[in-house]
Structures are given as structure tokens and as C-alpha cells.
C-alpha atoms as a PDB file:
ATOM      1  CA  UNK A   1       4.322 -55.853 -35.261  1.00  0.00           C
ATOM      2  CA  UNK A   2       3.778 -55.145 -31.424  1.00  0.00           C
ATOM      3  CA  UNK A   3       4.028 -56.890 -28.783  1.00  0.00           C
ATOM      4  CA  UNK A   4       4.703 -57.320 -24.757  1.00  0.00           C
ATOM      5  CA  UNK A   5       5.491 -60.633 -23.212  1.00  0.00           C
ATOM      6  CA  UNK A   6       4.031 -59.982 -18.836  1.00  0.00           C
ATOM      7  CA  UNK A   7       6.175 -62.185 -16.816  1.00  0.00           C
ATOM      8  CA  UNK A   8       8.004 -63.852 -20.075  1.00  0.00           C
ATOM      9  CA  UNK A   9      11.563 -65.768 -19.648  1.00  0.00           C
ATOM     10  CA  UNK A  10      13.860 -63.307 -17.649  1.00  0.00           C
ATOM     11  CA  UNK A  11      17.648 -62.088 -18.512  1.00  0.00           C
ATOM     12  CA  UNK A  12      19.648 -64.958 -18.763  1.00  0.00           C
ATOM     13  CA  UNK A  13      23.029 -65.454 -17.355  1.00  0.00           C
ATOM     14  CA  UNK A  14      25.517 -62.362 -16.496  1.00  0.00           C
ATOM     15  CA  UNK A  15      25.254 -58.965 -17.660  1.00  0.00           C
ATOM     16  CA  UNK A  16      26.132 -58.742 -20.940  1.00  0.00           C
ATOM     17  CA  UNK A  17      27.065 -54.908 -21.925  1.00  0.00           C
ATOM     18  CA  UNK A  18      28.278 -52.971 -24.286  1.00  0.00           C
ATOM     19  CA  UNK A  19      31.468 -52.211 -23.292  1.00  0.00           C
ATOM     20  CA  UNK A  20      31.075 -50.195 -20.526  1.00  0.00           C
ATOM     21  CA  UNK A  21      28.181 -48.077 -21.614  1.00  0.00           C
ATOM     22  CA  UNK A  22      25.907 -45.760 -19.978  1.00  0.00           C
ATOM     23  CA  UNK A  23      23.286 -44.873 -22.126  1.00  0.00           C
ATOM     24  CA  UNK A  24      21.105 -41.645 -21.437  1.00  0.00           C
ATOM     25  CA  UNK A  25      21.104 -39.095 -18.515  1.00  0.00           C
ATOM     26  CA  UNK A  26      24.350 -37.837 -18.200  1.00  0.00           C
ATOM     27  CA  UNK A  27      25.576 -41.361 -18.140  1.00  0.00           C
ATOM     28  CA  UNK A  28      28.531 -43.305 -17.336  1.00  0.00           C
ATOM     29  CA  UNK A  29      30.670 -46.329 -17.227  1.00  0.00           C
ATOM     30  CA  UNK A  30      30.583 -50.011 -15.817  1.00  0.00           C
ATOM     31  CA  UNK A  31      29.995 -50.258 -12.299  1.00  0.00           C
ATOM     32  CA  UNK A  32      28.882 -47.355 -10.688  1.00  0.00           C
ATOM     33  CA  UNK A  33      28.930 -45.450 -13.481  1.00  0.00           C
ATOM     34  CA  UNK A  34      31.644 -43.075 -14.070  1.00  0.00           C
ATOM     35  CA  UNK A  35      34.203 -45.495 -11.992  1.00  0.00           C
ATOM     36  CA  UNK A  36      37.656 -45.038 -12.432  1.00  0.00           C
ATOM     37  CA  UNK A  37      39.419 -48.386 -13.326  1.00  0.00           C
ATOM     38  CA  UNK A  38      41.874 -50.701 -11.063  1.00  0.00           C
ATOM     39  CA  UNK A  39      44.939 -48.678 -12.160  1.00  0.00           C
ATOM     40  CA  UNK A  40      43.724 -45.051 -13.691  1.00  0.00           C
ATOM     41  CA  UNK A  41      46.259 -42.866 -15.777  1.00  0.00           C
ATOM     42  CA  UNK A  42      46.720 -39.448 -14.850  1.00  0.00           C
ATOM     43  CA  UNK A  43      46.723 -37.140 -17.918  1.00  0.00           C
ATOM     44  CA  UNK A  44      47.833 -33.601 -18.462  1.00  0.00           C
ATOM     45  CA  UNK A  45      46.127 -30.604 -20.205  1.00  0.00           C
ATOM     46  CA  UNK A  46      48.556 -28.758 -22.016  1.00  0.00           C
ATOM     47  CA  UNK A  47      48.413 -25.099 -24.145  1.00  0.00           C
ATOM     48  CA  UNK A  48      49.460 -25.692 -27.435  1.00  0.00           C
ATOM     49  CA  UNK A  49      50.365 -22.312 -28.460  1.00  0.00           C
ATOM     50  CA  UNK A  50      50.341 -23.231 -32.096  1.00  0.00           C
ATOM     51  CA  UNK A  51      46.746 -24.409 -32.085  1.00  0.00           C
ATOM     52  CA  UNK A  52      45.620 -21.826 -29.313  1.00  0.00           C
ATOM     53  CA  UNK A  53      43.826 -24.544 -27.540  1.00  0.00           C
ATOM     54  CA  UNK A  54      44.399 -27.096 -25.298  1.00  0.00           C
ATOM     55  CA  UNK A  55      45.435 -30.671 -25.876  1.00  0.00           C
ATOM     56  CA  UNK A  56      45.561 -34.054 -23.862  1.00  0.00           C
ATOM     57  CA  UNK A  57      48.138 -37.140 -25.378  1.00  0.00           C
ATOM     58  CA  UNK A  58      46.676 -40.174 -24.838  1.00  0.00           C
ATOM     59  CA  UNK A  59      48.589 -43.430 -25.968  1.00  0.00           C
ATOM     60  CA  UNK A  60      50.623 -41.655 -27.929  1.00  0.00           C
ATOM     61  CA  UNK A  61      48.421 -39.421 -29.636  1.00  0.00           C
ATOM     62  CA  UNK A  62      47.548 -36.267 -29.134  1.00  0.00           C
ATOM     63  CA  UNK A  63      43.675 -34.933 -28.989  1.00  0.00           C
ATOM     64  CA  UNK A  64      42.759 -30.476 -29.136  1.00  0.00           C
ATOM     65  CA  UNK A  65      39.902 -29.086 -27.390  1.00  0.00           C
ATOM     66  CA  UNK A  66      37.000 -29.545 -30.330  1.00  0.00           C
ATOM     67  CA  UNK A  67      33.368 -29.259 -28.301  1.00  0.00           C
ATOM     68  CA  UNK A  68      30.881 -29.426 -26.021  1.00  0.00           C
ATOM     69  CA  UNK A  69      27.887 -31.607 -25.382  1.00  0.00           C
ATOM     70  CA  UNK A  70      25.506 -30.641 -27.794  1.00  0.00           C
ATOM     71  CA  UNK A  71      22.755 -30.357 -24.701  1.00  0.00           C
ATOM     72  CA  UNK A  72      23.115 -30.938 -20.950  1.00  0.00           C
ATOM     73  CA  UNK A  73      20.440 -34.319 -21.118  1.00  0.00           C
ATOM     74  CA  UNK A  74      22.041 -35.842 -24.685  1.00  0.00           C
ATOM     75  CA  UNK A  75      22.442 -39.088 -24.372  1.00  0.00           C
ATOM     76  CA  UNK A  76      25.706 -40.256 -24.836  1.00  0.00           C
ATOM     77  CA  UNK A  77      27.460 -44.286 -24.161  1.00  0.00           C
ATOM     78  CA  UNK A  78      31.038 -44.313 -22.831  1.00  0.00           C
ATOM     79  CA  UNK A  79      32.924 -47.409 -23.172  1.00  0.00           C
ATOM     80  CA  UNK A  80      36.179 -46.994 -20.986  1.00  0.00           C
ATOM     81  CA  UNK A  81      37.164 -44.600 -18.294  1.00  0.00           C
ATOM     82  CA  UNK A  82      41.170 -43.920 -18.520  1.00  0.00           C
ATOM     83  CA  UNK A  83      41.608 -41.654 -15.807  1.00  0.00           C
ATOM     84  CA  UNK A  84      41.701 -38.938 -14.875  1.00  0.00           C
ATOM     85  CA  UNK A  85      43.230 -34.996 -14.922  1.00  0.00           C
ATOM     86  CA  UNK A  86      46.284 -34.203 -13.007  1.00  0.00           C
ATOM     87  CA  UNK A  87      45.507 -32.779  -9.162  1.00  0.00           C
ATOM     88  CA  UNK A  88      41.931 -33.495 -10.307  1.00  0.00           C
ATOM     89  CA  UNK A  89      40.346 -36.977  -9.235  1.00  0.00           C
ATOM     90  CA  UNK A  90      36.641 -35.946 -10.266  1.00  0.00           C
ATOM     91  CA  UNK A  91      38.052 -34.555 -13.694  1.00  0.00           C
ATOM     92  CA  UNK A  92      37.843 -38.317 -15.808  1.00  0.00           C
ATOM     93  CA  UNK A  93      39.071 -39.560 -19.238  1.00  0.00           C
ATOM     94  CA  UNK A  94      36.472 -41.782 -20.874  1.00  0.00           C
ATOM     95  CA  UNK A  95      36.227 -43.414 -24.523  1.00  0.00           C
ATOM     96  CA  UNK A  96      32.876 -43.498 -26.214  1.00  0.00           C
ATOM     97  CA  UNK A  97      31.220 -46.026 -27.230  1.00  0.00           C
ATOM     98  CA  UNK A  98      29.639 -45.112 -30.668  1.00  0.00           C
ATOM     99  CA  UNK A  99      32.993 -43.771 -31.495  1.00  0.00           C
ATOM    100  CA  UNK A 100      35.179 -47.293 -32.385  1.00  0.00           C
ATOM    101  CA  UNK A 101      38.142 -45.580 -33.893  1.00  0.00           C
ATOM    102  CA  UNK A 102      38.832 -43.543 -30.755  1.00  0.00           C
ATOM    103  CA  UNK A 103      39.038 -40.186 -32.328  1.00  0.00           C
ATOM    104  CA  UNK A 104      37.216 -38.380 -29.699  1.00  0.00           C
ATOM    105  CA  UNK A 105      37.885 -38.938 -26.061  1.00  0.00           C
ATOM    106  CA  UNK A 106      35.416 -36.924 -23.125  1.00  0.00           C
ATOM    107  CA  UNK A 107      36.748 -35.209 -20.353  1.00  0.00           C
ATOM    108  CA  UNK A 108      33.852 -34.859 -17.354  1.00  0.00           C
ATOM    109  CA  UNK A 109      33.740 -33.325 -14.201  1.00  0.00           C
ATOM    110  CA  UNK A 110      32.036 -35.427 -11.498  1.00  0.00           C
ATOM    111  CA  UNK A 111      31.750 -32.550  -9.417  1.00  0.00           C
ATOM    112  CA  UNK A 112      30.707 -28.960 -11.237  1.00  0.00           C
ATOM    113  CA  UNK A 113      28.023 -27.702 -10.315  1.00  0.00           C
ATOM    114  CA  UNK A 114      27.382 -27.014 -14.463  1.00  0.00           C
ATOM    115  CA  UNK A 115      28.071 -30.725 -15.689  1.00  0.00           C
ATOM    116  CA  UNK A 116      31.402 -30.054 -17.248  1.00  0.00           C
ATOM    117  CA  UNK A 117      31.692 -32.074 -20.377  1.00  0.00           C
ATOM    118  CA  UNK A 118      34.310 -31.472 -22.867  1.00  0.00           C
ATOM    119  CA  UNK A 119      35.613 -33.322 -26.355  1.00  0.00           C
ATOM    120  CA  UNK A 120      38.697 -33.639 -27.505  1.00  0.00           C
ATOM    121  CA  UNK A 121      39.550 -34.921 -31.194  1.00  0.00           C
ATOM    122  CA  UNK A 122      42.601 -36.813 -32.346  1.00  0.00           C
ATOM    123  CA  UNK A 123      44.788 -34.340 -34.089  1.00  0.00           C
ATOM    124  CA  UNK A 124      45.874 -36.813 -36.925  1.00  0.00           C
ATOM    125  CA  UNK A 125      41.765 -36.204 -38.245  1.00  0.00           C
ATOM    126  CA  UNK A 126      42.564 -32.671 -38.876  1.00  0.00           C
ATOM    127  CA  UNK A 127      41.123 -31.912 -42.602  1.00  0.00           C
ATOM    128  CA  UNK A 128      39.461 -35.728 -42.495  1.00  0.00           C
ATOM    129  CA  UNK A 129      35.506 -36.165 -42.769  1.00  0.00           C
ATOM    130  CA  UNK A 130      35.469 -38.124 -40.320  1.00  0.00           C
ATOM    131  CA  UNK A 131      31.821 -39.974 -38.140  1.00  0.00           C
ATOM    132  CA  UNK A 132      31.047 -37.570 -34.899  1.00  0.00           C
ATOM    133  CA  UNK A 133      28.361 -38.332 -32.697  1.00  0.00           C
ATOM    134  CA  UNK A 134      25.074 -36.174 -33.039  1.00  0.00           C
ATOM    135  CA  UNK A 135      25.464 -35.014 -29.547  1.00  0.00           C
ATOM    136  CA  UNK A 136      29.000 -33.751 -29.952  1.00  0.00           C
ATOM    137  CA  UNK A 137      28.476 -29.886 -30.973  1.00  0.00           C
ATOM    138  CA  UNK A 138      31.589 -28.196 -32.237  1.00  0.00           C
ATOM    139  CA  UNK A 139      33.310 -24.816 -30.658  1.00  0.00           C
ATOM    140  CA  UNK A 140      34.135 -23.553 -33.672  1.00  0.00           C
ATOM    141  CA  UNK A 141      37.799 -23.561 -32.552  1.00  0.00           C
ATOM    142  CA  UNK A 142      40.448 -22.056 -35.905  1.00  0.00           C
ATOM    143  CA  UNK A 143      42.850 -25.448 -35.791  1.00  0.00           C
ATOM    144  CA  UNK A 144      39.380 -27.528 -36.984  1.00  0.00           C
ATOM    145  CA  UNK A 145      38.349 -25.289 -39.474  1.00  0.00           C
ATOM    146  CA  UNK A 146      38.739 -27.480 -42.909  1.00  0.00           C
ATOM    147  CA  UNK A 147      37.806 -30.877 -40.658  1.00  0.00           C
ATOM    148  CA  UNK A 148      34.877 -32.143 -41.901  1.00  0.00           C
ATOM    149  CA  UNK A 149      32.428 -34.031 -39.692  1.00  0.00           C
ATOM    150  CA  UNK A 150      29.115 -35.990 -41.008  1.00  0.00           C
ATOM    151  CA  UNK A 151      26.819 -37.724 -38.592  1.00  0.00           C
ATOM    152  CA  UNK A 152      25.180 -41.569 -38.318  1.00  0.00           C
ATOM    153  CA  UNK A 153      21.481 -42.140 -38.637  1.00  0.00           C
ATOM    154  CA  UNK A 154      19.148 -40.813 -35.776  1.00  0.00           C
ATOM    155  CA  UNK A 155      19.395 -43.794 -33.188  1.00  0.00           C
ATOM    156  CA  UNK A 156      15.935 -45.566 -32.555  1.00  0.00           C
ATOM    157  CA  UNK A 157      15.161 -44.975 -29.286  1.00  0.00           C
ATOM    158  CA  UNK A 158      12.715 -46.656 -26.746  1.00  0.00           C
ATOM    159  CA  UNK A 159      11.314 -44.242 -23.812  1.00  0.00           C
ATOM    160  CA  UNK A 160      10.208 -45.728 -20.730  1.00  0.00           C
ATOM    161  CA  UNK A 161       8.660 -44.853 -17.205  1.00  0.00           C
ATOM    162  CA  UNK A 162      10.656 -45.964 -13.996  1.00  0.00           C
ATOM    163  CA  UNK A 163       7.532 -46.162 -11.493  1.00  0.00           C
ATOM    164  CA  UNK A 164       9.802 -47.444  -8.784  1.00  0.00           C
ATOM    165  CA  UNK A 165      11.587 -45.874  -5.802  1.00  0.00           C
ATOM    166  CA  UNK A 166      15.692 -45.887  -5.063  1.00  0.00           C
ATOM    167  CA  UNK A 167      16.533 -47.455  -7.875  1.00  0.00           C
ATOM    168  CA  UNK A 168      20.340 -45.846  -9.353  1.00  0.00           C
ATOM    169  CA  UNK A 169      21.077 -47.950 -12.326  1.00  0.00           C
ATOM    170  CA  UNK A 170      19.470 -49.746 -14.938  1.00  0.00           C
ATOM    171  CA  UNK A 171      20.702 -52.397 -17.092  1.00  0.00           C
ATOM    172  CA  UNK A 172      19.632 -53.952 -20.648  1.00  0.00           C
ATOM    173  CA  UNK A 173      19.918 -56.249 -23.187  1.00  0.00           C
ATOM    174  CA  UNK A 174      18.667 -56.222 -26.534  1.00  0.00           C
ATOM    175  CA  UNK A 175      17.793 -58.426 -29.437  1.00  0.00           C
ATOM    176  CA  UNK A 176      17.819 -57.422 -32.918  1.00  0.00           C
ATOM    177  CA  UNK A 177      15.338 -59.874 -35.257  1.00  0.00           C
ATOM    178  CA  UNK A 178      15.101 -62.556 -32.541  1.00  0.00           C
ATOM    179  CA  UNK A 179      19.374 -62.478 -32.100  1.00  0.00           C
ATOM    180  CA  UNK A 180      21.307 -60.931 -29.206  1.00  0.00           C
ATOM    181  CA  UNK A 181      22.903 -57.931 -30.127  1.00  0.00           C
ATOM    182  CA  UNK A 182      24.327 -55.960 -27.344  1.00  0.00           C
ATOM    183  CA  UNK A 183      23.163 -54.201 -24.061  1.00  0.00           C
ATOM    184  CA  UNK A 184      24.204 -51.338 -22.166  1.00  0.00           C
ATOM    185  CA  UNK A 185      23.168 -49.098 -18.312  1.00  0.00           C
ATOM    186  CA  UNK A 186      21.479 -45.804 -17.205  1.00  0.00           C
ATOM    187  CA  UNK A 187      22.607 -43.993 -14.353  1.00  0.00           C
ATOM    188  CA  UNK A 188      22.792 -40.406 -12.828  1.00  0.00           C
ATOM    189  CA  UNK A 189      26.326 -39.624 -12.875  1.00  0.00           C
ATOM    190  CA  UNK A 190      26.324 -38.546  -8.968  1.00  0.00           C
ATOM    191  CA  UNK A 191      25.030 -41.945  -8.359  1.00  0.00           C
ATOM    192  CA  UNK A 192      22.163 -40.990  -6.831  1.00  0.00           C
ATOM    193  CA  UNK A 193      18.362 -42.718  -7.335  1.00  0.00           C
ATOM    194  CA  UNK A 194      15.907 -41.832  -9.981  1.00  0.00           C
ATOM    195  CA  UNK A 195      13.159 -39.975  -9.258  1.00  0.00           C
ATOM    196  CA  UNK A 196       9.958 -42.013  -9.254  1.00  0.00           C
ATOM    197  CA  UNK A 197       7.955 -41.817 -12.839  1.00  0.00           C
ATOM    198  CA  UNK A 198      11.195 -40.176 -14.738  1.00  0.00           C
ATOM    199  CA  UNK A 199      11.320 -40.993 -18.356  1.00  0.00           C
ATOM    200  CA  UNK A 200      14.716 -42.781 -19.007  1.00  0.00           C
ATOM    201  CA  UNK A 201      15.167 -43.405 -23.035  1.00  0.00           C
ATOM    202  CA  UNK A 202      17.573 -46.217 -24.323  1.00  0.00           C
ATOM    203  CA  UNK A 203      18.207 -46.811 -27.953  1.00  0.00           C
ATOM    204  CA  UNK A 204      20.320 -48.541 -30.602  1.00  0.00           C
ATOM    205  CA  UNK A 205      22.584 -46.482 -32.749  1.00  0.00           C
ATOM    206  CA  UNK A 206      23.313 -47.237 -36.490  1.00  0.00           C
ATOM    207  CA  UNK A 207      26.945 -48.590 -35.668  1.00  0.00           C
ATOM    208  CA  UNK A 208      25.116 -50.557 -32.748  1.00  0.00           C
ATOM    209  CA  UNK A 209      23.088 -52.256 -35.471  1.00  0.00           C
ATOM    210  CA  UNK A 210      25.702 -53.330 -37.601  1.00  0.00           C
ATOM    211  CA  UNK A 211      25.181 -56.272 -39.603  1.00  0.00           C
ATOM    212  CA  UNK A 212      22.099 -57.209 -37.476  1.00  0.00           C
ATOM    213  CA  UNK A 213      19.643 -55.353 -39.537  1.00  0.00           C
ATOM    214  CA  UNK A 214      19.454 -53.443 -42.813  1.00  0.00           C
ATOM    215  CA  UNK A 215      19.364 -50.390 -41.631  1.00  0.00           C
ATOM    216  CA  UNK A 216      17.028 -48.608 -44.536  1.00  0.00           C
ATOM    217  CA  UNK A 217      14.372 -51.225 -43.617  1.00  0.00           C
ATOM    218  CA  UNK A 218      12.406 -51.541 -40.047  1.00  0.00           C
ATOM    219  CA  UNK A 219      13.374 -54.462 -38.024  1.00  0.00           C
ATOM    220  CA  UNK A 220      12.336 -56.025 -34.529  1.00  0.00           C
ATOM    221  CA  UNK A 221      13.927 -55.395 -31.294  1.00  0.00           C
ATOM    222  CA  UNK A 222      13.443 -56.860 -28.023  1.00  0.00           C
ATOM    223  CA  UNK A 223      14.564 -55.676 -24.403  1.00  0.00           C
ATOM    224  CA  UNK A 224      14.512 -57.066 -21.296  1.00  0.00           C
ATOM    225  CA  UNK A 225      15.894 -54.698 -17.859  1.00  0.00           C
ATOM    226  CA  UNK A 226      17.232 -55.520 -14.720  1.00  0.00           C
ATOM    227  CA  UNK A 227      17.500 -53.130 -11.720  1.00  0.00           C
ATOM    228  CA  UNK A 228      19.667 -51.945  -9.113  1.00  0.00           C
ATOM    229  CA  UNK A 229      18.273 -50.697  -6.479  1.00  0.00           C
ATOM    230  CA  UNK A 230      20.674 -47.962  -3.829  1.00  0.00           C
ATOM    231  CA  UNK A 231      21.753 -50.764  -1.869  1.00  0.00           C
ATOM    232  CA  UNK A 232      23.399 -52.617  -4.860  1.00  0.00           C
ATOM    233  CA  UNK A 233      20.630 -54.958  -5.119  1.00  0.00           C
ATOM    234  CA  UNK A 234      19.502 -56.230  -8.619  1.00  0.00           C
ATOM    235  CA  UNK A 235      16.316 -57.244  -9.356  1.00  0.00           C
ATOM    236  CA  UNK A 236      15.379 -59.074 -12.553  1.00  0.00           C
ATOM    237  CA  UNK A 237      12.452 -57.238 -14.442  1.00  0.00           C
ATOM    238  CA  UNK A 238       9.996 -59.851 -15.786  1.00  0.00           C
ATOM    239  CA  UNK A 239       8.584 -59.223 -19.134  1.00  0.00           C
ATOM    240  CA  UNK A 240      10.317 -58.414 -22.609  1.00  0.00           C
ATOM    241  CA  UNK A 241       9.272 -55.328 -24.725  1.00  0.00           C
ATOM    242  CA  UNK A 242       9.329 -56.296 -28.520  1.00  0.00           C
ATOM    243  CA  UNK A 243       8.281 -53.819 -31.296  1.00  0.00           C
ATOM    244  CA  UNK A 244       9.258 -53.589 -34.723  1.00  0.00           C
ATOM    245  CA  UNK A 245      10.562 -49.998 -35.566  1.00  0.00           C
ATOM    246  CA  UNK A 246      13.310 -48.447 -37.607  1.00  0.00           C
ATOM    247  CA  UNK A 247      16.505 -45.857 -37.160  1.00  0.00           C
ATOM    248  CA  UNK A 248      14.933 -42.376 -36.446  1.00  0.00           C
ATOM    249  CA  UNK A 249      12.203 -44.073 -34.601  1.00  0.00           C
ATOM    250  CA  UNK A 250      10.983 -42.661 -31.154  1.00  0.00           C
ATOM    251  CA  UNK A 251       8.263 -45.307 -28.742  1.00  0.00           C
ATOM    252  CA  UNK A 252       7.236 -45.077 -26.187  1.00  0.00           C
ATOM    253  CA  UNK A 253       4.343 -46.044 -23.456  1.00  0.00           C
ATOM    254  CA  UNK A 254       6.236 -48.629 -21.523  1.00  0.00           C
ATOM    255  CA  UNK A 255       7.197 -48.994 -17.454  1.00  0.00           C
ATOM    256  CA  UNK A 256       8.655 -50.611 -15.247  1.00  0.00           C
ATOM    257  CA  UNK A 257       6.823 -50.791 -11.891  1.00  0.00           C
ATOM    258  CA  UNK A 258       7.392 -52.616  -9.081  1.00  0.00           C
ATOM    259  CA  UNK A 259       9.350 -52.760  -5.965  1.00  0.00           C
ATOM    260  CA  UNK A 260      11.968 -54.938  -3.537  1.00  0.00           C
ATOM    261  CA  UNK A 261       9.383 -56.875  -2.179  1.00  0.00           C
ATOM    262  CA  UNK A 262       7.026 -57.505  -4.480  1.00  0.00           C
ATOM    263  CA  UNK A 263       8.860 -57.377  -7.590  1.00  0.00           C
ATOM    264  CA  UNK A 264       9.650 -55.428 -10.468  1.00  0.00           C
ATOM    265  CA  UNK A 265       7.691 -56.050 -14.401  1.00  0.00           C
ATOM    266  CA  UNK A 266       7.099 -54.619 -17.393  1.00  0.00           C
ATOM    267  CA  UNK A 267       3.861 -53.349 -18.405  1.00  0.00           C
ATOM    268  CA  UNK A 268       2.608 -51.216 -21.148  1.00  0.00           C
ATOM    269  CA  UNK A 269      -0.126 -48.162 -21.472  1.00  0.00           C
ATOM    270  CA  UNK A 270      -1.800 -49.318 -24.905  1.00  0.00           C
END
């Protein structure tokens, strides 16, 4: 099944996200991305000279130094930002969002120059198989030897052309078989605009799909955008994109053009 609705029913009502994810692009949390929240937490890095790495408490429990991002443009979805790192306002705390049990937390710089992005596991999963995301790559690090890690299903993933000018963020919803099933942003994590014709890719992860969909079989999804434009302006993208397609799956063909004064819409090269 295939399909594009031109100038179809637009998003309805407020945004609805996924937590606070930002899907693709080095990407962030609600808001302006990687915003701190109302009242931030300051956290510590500390040596633990038992483990020979270093370690972060959080809530009570403590997470080691475990890896890096398994490439600079992985997409990732962070649910929370916490804080941030002691004498270092740029350095943030965030949660992720395909990780519900919280046993990884992401520490990012805002400001290097080399996209510092580090993960720290819960030390409680030491020796536990335990779910990692695909795009968390291990150091190799002595404490984690024995811990087993397995991954989810490849995510299916949607690719799409922004053929518009100063827009910074773009927001989603999505449908799984006709019934609302989450949503979720894109953004640069500097904040700044998208270049005009960049490929931006969103997709829905195997814990995203839950119960929606059996997720051995292919099943439809549907996605309508809005944008916001470098002035904080959003603009509601006419048109829905509906395909059927399965986990693993990659499409791709679709844009968005448009711009403030004449409109933004979905179209499709067939």
C-alpha cells in the first residue's frame, strides 16, 4: 500500500511528543532542543579508582563511563535533560528515549568543537544482558567486560527532503494502522537552521511500536510535520505521508517544500 494525501486534514490540536525527543541529527530535547529544564541538577564526574573510569550518581544510582556514539550523525531520541556537569553549563545530562528503564544516561557537550557525546551505564547492570541502543558503541572499558548487551530491531525509518529556508526544528506525529501512536522533533543541536534540500530521516523504533503492530509483519504508518521556522514560528505542513512498511525498512522520496508566505506541503517524487 502507498499513498500521499496533498493538502489532507492537518495536525490536530497541540504537539503531541514523545517525551521530549529529538529524533535524528545530533538531536535534542523539548523546546529548543537540548534545553535545560526550569530547575537543572548539577552533577559531578567522579574517578572511581576501583573501576578505573569515571562515574556520575544520578538519583541514587550510580552510572561508569561505558561508550561513545556509535557515529557522529546516529540518530538518537532523548527524553529528559537533568542537567548539567559541575562548572560546566554546556556539559548536559539527558535520558533517552528508547531506553525506558534508564540504564544509560548521555552526557553532551553543546559546545566542542568534536560533538562530545558520552554514555554512561547503571552500575547495578554489570554482568546483565541487558537492551542498548544500536547507536551506543561500547569502549571496551575492563569493569563491563562480562555485561552482555543485545540490540532491538533496525528502526523503520522514513527519509525526507526539507526544500525550505530557516527552518530549525521539525515536529511529527505518527499513526500506526490508522491509530495515534506517538511523535517526536529534529533539530541541530546549536539551534541553528537546516540547510535547504538536507535529508532529515525520522523513524519508529521496535519499543516505539509496542503493542501497535506485530512487529514480524509490515504495517501502515502515517505522518504528518509541522515547522518552525528561526523566528519561532510554526507552520502546519498540509498533507499526510502513509506507506505500509516494516522494522528494518528504509523510504524515502518525500519533501516538504514551501515557505512563510506561501505555505509549507508535502509532496512526493514517484
Amino acid at each position: 500500500m502507498k499513498r500521499i494525501k496533498i493538502a489532507a486534514a492537518l495536525l490536530t490540536g497541540a504537539l503531541l511528543l514523545s517525551g521530549c525527543g529529538f529524533k535524528v541529527k545530533n538531536t535534542g530535547a523539548k523546546g529548543n532542543n537540548f534545553d535545560l529544564p526550569p530547575t537543572p541538577t548539577v552533577y559531578t564526574l567522579e574517578l572511581d579508582n576501583m573501576l578505573g573510569a569515571m562515574t556520575i550518581t544520578i538519583d541514587g544510582r550510580t552510572y561508569t563511563d561505558f561508550g561513545d556514539l556509535n557515529d557522529e550523525k546516529a540518530a538518537y531520541t532523548i527524553r529528559d535533560c537533568l542537567g548539567y556537569l559541575e562548572h560546566e553549563n554546556n556539559m548536559r545530562v539527558y535520558t533517552l528515549a528508547e531506553d525506558p528503564d534508564d540504564n544509560y544516561i548521555m552526557v553532551k557537550s553543546l559546545t566542542s568543537l568534536t560533538g562530545y557525546t558520552r554514555f554512561y551505564r547503571a552500575n547495578d547492570t554489570m554482568r546483565k544482558n541487558i537492551f542498548t541502543p544500536s547507536y551506543i558503541a561500547s569502549l571496551g572499558l575492563k569493569c563491563w567486560c562480562d555485561s552482555g548487551i543485545h540490540y532491538e530491531q533496525p528502526e523503520a525509518t522514513v527519509g525526507f527532503i526539507l526544500n525550505a529556508e530557516n527552518i530549525k526544528m521539525i515536529s511529527y506525529e505518527y499513526k500506526i494502522n490508522g491509530t495515534f501512536a506517538g511523535g517526536g522533533e529534529t533539530g541541530i543541536a546549536s539551534g541553528k537552521p537546516y540547510k535547504k534540500g538536507e535529508l532529515i530521516r525520522v523513524g519508529i523504533t521496535e519499543h516505539e511500536l509496542g503493542d501497535h503492530a506485530d512487529k514480524t509483519k509490515p504495517f501502515t504508518i502515517t505522518y504528518t510535520f509541522i515547522v518552525t521556522d528561526v523566528n519561532d514560528n510554526v507552520y502546519y505542513v498540509k498533507g499526510e505521508y502513509e506507506r505500509e512498511m516494516m522494522l528494518g525498512a528504509y523510504l524515502c522520496g518525500l519533501e516538504i517544500r514551501g515557505s512563510a508566505e506561501d505555505g509549507f506541503s508535502l509532496f512526493e517524487d514517484i
